[in-house]
C-alpha atoms as a PDB file:
ATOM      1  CA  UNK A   1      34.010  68.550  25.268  1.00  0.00           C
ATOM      2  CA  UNK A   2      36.386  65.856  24.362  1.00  0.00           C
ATOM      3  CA  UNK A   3      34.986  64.129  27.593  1.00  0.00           C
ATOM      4  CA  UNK A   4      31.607  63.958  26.303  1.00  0.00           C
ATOM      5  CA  UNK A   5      33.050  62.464  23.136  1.00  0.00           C
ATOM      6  CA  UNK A   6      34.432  59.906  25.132  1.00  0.00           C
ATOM      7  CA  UNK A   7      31.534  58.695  26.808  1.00  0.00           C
ATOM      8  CA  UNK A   8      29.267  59.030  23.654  1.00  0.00           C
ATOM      9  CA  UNK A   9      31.950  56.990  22.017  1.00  0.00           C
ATOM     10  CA  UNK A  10      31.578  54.341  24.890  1.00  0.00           C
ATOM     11  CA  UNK A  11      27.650  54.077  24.689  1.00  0.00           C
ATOM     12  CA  UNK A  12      28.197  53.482  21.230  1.00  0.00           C
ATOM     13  CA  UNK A  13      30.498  50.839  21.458  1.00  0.00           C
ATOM     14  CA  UNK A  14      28.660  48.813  24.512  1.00  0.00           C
ATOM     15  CA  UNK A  15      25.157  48.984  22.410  1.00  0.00           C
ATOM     16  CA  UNK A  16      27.087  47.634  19.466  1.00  0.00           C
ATOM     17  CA  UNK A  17      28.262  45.062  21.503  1.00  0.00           C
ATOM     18  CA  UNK A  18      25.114  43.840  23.134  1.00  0.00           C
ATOM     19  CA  UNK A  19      23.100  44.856  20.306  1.00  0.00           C
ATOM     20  CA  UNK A  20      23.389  41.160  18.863  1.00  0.00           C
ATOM     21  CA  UNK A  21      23.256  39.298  22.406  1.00  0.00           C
ATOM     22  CA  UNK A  22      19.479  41.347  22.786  1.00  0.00           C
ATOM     23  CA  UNK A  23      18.314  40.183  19.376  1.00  0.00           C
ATOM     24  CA  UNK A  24      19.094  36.626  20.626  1.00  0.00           C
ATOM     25  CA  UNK A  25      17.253  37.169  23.529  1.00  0.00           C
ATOM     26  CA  UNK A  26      13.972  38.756  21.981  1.00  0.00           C
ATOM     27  CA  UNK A  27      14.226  35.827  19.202  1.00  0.00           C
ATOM     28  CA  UNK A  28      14.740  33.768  21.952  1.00  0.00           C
ATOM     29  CA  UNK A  29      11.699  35.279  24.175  1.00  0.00           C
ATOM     30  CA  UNK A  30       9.038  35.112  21.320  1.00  0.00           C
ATOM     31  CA  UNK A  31      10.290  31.329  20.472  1.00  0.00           C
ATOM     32  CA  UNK A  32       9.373  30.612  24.105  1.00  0.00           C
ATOM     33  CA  UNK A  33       6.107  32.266  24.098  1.00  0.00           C
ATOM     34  CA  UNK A  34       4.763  30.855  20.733  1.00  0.00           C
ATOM     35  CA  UNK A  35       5.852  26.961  22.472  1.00  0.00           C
ATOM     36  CA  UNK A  36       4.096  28.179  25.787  1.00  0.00           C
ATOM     37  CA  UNK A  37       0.795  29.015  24.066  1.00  0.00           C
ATOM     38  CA  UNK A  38       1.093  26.201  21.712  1.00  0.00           C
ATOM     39  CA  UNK A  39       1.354  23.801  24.531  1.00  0.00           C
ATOM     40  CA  UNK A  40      -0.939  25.613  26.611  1.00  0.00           C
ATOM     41  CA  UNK A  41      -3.867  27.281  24.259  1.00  0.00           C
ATOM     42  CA  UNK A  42      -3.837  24.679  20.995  1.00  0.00           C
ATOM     43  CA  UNK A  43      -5.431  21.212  22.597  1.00  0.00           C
ATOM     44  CA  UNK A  44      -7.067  18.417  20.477  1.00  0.00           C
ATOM     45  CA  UNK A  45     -10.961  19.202  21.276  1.00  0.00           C
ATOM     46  CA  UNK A  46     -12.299  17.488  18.083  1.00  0.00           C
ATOM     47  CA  UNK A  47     -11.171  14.593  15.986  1.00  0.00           C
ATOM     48  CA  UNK A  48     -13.503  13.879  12.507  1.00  0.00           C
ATOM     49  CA  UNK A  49     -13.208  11.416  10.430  1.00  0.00           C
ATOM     50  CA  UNK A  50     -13.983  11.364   5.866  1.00  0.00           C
ATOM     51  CA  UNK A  51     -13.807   8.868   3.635  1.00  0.00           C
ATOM     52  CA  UNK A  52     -14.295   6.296   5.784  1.00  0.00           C
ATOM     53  CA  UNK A  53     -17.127   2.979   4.390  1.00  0.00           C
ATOM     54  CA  UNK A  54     -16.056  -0.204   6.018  1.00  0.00           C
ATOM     55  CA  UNK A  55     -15.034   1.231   9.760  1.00  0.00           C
ATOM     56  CA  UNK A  56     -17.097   3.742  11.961  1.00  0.00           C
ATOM     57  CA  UNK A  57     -15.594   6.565  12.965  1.00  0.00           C
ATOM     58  CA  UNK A  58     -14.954   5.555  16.485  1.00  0.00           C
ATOM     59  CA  UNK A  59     -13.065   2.878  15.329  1.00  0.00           C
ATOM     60  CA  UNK A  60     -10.604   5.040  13.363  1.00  0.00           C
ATOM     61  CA  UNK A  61     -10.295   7.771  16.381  1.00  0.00           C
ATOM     62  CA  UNK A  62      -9.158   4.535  18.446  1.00  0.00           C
ATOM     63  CA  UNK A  63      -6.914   3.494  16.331  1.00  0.00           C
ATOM     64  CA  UNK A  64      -5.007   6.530  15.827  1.00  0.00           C
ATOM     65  CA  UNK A  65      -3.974   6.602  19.707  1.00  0.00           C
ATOM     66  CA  UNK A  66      -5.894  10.467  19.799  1.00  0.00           C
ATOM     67  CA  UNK A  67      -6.838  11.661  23.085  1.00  0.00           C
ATOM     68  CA  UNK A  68      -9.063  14.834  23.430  1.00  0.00           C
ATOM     69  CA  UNK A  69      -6.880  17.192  25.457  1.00  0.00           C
ATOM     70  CA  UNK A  70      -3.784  16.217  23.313  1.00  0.00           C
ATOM     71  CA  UNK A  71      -1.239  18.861  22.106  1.00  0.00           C
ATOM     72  CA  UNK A  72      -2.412  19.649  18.829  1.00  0.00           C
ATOM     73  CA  UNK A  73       1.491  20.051  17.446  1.00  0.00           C
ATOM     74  CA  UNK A  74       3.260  17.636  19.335  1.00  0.00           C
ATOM     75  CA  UNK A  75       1.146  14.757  17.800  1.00  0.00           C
ATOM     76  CA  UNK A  76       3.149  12.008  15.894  1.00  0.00           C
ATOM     77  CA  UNK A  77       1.376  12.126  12.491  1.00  0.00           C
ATOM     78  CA  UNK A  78       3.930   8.998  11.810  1.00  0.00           C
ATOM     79  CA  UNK A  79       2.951   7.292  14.610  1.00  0.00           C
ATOM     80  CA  UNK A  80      -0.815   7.764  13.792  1.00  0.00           C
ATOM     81  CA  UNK A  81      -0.756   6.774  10.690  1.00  0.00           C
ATOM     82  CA  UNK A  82       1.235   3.374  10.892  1.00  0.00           C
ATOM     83  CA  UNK A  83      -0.964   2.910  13.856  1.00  0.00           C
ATOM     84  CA  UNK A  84      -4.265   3.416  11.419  1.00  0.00           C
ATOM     85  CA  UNK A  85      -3.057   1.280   8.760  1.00  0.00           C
ATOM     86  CA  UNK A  86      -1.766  -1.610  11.202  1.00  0.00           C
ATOM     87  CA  UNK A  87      -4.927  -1.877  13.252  1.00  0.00           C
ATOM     88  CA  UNK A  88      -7.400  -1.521  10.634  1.00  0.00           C
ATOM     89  CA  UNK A  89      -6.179  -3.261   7.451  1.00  0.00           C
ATOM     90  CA  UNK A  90      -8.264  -2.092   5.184  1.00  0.00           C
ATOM     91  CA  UNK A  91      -7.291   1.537   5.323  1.00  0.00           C
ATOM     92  CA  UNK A  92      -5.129   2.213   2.464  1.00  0.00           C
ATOM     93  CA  UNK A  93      -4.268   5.937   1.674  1.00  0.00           C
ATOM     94  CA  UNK A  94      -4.494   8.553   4.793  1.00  0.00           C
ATOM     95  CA  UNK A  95      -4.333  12.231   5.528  1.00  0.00           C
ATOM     96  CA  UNK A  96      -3.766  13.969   9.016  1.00  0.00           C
ATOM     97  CA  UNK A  97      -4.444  17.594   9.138  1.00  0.00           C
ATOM     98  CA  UNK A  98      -4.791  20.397  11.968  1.00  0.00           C
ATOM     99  CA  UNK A  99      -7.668  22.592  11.559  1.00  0.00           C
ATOM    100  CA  UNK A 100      -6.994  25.702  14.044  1.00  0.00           C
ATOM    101  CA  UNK A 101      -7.716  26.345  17.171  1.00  0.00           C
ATOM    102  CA  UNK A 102      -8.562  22.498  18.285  1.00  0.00           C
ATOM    103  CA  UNK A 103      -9.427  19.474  15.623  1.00  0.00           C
ATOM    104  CA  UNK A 104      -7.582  17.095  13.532  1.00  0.00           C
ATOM    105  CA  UNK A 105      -8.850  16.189  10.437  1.00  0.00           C
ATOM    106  CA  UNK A 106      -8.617  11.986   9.374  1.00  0.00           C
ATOM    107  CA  UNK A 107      -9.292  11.436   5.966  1.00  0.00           C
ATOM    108  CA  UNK A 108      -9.658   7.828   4.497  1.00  0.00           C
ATOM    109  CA  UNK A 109      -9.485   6.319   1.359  1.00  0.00           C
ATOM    110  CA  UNK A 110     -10.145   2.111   2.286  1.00  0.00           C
ATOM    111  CA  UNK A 111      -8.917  -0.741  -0.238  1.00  0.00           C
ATOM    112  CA  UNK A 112     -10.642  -3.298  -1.931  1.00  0.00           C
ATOM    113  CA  UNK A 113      -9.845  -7.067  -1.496  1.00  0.00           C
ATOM    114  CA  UNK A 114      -9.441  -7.672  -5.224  1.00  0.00           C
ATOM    115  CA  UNK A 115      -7.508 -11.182  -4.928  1.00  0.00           C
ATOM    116  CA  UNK A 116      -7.338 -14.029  -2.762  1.00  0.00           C
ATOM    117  CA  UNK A 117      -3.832 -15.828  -2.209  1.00  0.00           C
ATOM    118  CA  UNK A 118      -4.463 -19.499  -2.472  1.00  0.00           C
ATOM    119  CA  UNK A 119      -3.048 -22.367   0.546  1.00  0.00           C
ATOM    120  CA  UNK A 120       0.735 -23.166  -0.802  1.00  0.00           C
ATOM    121  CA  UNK A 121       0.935 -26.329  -2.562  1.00  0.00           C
ATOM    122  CA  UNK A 122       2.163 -28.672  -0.172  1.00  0.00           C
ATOM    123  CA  UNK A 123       4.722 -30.138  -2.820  1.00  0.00           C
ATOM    124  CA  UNK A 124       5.987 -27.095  -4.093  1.00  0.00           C
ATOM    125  CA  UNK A 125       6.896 -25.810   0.007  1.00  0.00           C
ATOM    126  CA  UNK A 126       8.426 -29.057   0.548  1.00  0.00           C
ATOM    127  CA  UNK A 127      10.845 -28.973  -2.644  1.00  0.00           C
ATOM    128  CA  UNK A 128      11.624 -25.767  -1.548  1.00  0.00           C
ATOM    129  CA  UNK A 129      12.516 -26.874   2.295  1.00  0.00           C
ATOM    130  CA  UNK A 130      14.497 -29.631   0.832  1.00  0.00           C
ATOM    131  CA  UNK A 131      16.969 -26.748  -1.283  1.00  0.00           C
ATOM    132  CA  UNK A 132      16.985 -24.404   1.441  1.00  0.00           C
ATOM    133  CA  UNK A 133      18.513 -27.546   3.631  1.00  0.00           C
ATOM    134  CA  UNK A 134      20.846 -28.507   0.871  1.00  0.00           C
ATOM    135  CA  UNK A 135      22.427 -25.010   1.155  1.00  0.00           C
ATOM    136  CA  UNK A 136      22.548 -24.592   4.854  1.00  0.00           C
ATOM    137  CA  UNK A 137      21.636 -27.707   6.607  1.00  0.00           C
ATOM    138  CA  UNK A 138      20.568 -24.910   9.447  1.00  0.00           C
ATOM    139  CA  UNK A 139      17.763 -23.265   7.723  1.00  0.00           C
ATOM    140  CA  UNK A 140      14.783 -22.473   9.410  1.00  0.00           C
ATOM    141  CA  UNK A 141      11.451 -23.996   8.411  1.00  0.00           C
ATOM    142  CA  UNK A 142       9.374 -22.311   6.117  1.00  0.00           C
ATOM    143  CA  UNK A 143       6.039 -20.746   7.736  1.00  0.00           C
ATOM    144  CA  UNK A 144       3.614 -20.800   5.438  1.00  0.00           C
ATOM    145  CA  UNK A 145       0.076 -19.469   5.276  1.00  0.00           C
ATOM    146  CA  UNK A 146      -2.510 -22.430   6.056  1.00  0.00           C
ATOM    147  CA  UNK A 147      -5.761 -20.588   5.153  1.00  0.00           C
ATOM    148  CA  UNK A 148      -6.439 -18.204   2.137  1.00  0.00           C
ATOM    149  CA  UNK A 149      -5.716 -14.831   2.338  1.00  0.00           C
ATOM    150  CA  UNK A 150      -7.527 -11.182   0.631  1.00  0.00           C
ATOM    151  CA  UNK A 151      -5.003  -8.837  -0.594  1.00  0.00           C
ATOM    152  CA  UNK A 152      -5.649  -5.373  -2.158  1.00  0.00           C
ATOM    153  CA  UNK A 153      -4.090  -4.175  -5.420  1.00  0.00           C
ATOM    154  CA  UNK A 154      -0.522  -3.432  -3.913  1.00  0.00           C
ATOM    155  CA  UNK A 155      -0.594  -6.595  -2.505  1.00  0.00           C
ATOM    156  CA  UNK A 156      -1.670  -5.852   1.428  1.00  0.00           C
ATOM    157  CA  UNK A 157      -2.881  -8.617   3.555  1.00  0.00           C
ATOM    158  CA  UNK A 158      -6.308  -7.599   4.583  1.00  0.00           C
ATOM    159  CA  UNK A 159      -7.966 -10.841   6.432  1.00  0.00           C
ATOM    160  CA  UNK A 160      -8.613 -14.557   5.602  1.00  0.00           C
ATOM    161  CA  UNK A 161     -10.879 -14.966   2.820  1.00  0.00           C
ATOM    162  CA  UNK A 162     -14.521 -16.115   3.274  1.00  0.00           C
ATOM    163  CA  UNK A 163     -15.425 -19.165   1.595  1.00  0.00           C
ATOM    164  CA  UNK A 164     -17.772 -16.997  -0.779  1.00  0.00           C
ATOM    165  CA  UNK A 165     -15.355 -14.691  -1.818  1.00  0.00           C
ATOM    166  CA  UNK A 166     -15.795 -13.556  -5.250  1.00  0.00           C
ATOM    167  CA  UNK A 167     -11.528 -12.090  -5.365  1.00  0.00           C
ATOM    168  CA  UNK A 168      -9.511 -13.301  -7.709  1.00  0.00           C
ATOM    169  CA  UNK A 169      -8.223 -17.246  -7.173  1.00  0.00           C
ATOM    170  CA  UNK A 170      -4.070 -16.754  -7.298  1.00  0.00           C
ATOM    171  CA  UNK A 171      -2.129 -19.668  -7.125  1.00  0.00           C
ATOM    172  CA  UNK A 172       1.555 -20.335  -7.480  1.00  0.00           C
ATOM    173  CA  UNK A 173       2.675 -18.383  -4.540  1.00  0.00           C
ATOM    174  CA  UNK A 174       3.937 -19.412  -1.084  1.00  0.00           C
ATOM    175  CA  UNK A 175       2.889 -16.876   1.437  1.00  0.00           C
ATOM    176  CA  UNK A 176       4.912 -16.431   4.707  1.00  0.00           C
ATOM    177  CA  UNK A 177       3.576 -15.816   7.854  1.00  0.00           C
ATOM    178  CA  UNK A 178       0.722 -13.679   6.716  1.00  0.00           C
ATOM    179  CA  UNK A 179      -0.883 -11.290   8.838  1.00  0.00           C
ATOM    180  CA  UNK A 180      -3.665  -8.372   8.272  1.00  0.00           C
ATOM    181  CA  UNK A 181      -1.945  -5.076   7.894  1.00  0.00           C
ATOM    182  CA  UNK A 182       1.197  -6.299   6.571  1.00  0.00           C
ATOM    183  CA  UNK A 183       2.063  -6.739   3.256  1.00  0.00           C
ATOM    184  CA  UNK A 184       2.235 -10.107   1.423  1.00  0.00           C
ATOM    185  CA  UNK A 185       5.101 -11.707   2.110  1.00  0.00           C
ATOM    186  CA  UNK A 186       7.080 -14.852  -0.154  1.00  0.00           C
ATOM    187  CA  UNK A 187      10.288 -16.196  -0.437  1.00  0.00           C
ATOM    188  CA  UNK A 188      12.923 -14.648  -2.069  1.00  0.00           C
ATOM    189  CA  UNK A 189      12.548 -17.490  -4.795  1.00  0.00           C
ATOM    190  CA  UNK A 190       9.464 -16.021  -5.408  1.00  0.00           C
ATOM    191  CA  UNK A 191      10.172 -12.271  -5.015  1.00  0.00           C
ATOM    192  CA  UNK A 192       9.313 -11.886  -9.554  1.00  0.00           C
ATOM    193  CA  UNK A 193       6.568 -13.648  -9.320  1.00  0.00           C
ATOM    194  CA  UNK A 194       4.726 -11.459  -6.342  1.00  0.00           C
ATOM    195  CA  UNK A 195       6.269  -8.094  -8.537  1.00  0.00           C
ATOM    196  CA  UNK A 196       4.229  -9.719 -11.642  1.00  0.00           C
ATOM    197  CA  UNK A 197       1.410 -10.448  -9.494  1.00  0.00           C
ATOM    198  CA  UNK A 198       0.302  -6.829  -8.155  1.00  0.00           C
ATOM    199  CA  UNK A 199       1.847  -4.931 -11.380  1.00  0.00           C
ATOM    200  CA  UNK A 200      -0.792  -6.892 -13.575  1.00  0.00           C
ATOM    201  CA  UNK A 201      -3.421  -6.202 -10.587  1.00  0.00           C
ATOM    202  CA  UNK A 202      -2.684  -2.883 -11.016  1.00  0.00           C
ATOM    203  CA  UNK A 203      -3.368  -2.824 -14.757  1.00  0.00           C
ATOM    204  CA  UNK A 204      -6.299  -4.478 -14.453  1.00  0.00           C
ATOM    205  CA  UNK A 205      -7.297  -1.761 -11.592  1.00  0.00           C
ATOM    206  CA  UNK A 206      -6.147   1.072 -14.178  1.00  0.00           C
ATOM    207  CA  UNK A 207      -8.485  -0.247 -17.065  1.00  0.00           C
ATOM    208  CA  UNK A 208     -11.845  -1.363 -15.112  1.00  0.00           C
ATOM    209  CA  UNK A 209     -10.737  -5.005 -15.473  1.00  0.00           C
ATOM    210  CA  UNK A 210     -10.760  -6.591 -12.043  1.00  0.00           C
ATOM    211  CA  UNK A 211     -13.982  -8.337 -12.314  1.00  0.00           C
ATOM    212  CA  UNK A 212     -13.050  -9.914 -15.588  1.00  0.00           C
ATOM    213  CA  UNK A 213     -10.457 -11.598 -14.013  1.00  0.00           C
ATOM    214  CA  UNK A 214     -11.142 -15.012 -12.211  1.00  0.00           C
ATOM    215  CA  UNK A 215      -7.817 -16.125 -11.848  1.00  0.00           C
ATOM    216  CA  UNK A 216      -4.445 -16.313 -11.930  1.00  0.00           C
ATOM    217  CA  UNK A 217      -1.628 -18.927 -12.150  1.00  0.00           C
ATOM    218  CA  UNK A 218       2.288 -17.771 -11.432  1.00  0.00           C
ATOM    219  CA  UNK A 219       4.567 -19.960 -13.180  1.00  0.00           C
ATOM    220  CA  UNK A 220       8.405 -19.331 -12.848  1.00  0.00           C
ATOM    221  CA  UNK A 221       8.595 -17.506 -16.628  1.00  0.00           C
ATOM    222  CA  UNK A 222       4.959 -16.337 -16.792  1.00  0.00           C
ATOM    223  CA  UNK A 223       1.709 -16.474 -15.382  1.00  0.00           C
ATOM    224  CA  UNK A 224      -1.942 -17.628 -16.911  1.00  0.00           C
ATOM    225  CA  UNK A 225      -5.318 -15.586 -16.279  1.00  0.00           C
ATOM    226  CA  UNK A 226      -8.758 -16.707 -16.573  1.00  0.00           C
ATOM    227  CA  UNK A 227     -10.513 -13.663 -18.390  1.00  0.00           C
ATOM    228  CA  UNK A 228     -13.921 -12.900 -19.634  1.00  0.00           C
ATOM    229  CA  UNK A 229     -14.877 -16.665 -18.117  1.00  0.00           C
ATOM    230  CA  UNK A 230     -13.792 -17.901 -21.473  1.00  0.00           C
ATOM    231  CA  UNK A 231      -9.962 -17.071 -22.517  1.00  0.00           C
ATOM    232  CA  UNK A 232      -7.340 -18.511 -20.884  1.00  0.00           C
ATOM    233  CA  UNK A 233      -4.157 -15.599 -21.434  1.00  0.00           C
ATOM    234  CA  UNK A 234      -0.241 -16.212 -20.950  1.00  0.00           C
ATOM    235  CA  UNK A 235       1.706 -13.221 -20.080  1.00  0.00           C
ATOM    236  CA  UNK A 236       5.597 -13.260 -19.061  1.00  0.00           C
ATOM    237  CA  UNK A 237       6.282 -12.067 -15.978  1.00  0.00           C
ATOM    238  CA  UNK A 238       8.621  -9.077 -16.565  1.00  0.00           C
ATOM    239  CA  UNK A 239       5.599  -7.770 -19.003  1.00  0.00           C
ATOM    240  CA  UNK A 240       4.511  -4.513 -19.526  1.00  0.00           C
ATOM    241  CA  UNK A 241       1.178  -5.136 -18.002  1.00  0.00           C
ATOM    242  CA  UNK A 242      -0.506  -2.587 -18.706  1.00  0.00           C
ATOM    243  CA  UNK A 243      -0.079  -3.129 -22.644  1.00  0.00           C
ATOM    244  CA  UNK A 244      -1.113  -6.523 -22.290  1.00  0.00           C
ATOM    245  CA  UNK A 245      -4.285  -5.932 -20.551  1.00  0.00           C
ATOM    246  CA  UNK A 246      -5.123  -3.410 -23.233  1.00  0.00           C
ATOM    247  CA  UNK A 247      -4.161  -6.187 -25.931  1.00  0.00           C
ATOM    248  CA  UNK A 248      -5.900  -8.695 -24.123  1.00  0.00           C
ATOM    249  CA  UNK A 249      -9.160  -7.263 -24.383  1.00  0.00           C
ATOM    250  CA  UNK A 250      -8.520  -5.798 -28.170  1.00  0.00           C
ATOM    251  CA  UNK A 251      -7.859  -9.370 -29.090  1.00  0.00           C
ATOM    252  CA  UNK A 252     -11.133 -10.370 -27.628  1.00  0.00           C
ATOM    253  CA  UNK A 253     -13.201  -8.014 -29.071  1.00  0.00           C
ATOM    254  CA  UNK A 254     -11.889  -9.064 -32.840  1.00  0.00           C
ATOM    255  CA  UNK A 255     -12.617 -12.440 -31.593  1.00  0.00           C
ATOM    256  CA  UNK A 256     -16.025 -12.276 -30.698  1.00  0.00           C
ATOM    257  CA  UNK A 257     -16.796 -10.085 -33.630  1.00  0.00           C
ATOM    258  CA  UNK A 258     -15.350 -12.614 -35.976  1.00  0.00           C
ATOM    259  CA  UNK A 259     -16.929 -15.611 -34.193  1.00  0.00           C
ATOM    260  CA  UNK A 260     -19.563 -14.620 -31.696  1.00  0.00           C
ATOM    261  CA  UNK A 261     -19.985 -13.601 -28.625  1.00  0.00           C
ATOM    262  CA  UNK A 262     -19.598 -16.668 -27.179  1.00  0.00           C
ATOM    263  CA  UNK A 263     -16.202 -17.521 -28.374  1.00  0.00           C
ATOM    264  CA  UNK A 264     -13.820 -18.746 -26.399  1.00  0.00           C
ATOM    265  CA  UNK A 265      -9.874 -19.822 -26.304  1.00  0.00           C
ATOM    266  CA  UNK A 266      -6.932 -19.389 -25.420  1.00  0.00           C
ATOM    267  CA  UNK A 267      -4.331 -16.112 -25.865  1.00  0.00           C
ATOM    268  CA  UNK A 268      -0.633 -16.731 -26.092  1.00  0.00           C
ATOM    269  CA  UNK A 269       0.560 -12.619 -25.400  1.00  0.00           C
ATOM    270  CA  UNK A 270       4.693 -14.099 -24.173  1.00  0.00           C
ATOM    271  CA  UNK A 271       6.037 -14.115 -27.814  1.00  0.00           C
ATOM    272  CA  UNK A 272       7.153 -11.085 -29.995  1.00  0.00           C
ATOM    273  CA  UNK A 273       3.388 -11.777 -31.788  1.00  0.00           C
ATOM    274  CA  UNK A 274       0.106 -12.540 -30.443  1.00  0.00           C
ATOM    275  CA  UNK A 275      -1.226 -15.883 -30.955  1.00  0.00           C
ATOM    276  CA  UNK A 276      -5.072 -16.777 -30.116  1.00  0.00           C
ATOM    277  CA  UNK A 277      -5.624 -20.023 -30.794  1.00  0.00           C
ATOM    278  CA  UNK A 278      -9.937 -21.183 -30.390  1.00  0.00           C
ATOM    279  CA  UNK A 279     -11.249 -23.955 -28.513  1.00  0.00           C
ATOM    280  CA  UNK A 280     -11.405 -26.814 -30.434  1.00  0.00           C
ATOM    281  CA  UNK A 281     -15.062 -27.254 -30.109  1.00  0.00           C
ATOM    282  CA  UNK A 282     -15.564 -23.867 -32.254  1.00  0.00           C
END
């Protein structure tokens, strides 16, 4: 009896011991299997394609890098979708989804080129050459953009602009090497101005006021928009955008109630108050 005891006692203690190594193994044996059948049962068979106005679907599959017989989970959704947005410029949000057992889902949303980024002025690249050298005699030479460019609202370079492009005319910039599927690029003397420029953009975006807009001049404190075709508006630069746009066309509503639709002037919105001042024809 006491023998039997013992060995009892000994299969206990050996199953406690490997107990834990076979739970590793099983764990181990169904972690295989599920990469196996992954790798061997879930392959790309179908790639579609929402959302997408401007390019074809073909054009979108080839620009993701896709292949049909692709591992469905070992694709690089990163990869894809700097890839996307790279080759095709005017894709601006993405989403890349699996759809069991064998398609990926692409689904678009494209930009809009709402501004146009005028040639540098000559003068203004050349003054700022001539610091740059002061400060280290060693400094490369600025390259700057020699045709106009299309942005969208964040400020992505989309292509050169057509000479019938109804975008918004922005001028008071120097754009660096620009090209499409990058984002606009200035020097770092310039880095407020380009913040100012796509914050206000984005206002205007926000409140249906894009195609108001005809243009707009960055200064070093502030910048000046053409609005309406008639009112010429100064807003600083560090503004809250989004209040001025809303003042901006408050002011021109009382204006053209209390003189016409027709009115016209100008709107001074960089002091603690308001000022609209009328053309001096009215």
């Amino acid at each position: 009896m006491p023998r039997y005891s013992h060995r009892s006692r000994t299969r206990r203690r050996n199953r406690g011991r490997f107990g834990p190594l076979f739970k590793l193994m099983c764990v181990v044996a169904v972690i295989v299997a599920l990469t196996v059948g992954a790798t061997v049962f879930f392959r790309v068979e179908r790639v579609t394609v929402s959302g997408n106005q401007r390019y074809t679907q073909e054009e979108i599959i080839a620009a993701s890098g896709i292949q049909l017989g692709d591992n469905l989970y070992s694709l690089n959704k990163v990869r894809i979708d700097r890839s996307i947005r790279t080759t095709l410029p005017y894709v601006g949000e993405l989403t890349i989804n699996r759809a069991l057992p064998s398609t990926i889902l692409i689904t678009v949303t494209e930009w809009e080129a709402v501004a146009q980024v005028a040639v540098p002025d000559p003068e203004r690249v050349s003054a700022l050459q001539g610091a740059r050298l002061e400060a280290d005699p060693e400094a490369e030479p600025l390259q700057t953009a020699q045709e106009l460019w299309l942005i969208s609202v964040k400020g992505k370079l989309l292509e050169p602009a057509p000479a019938d492009s109804p975008a918004i005319l922005v001028t008071g910039l120097i754009s660096l090497s620009p090209q499409a599927g990058s984002m606009l690029s200035v020097p770092e003397e310039e880095q407020t101005r380009l913040e100012a420029l796509t914050a206000l953009l984005e206002a205007l975006e926000g409140d249906g006021m894009l195609g108001e807009i005809s243009s707009i001049r960055l200064e070093n404190t502030q910048l000046v928009a053409h609005y309406a075709g008639r009112f010429q508006v100064k807003m600083r630069l560090n503004a809250d955008f989004s209040y001025d746009v809303r003042l901006m066309r408050a002011i021109r509503e009382q204006m053209e109630e209390k003189y016409g639709e027709n009115t016209a002037g100008s709107m001074d919105l960089t002091r603690n108050r308001a000022v609209y001042a009328p053309e001096k024809s009215q």
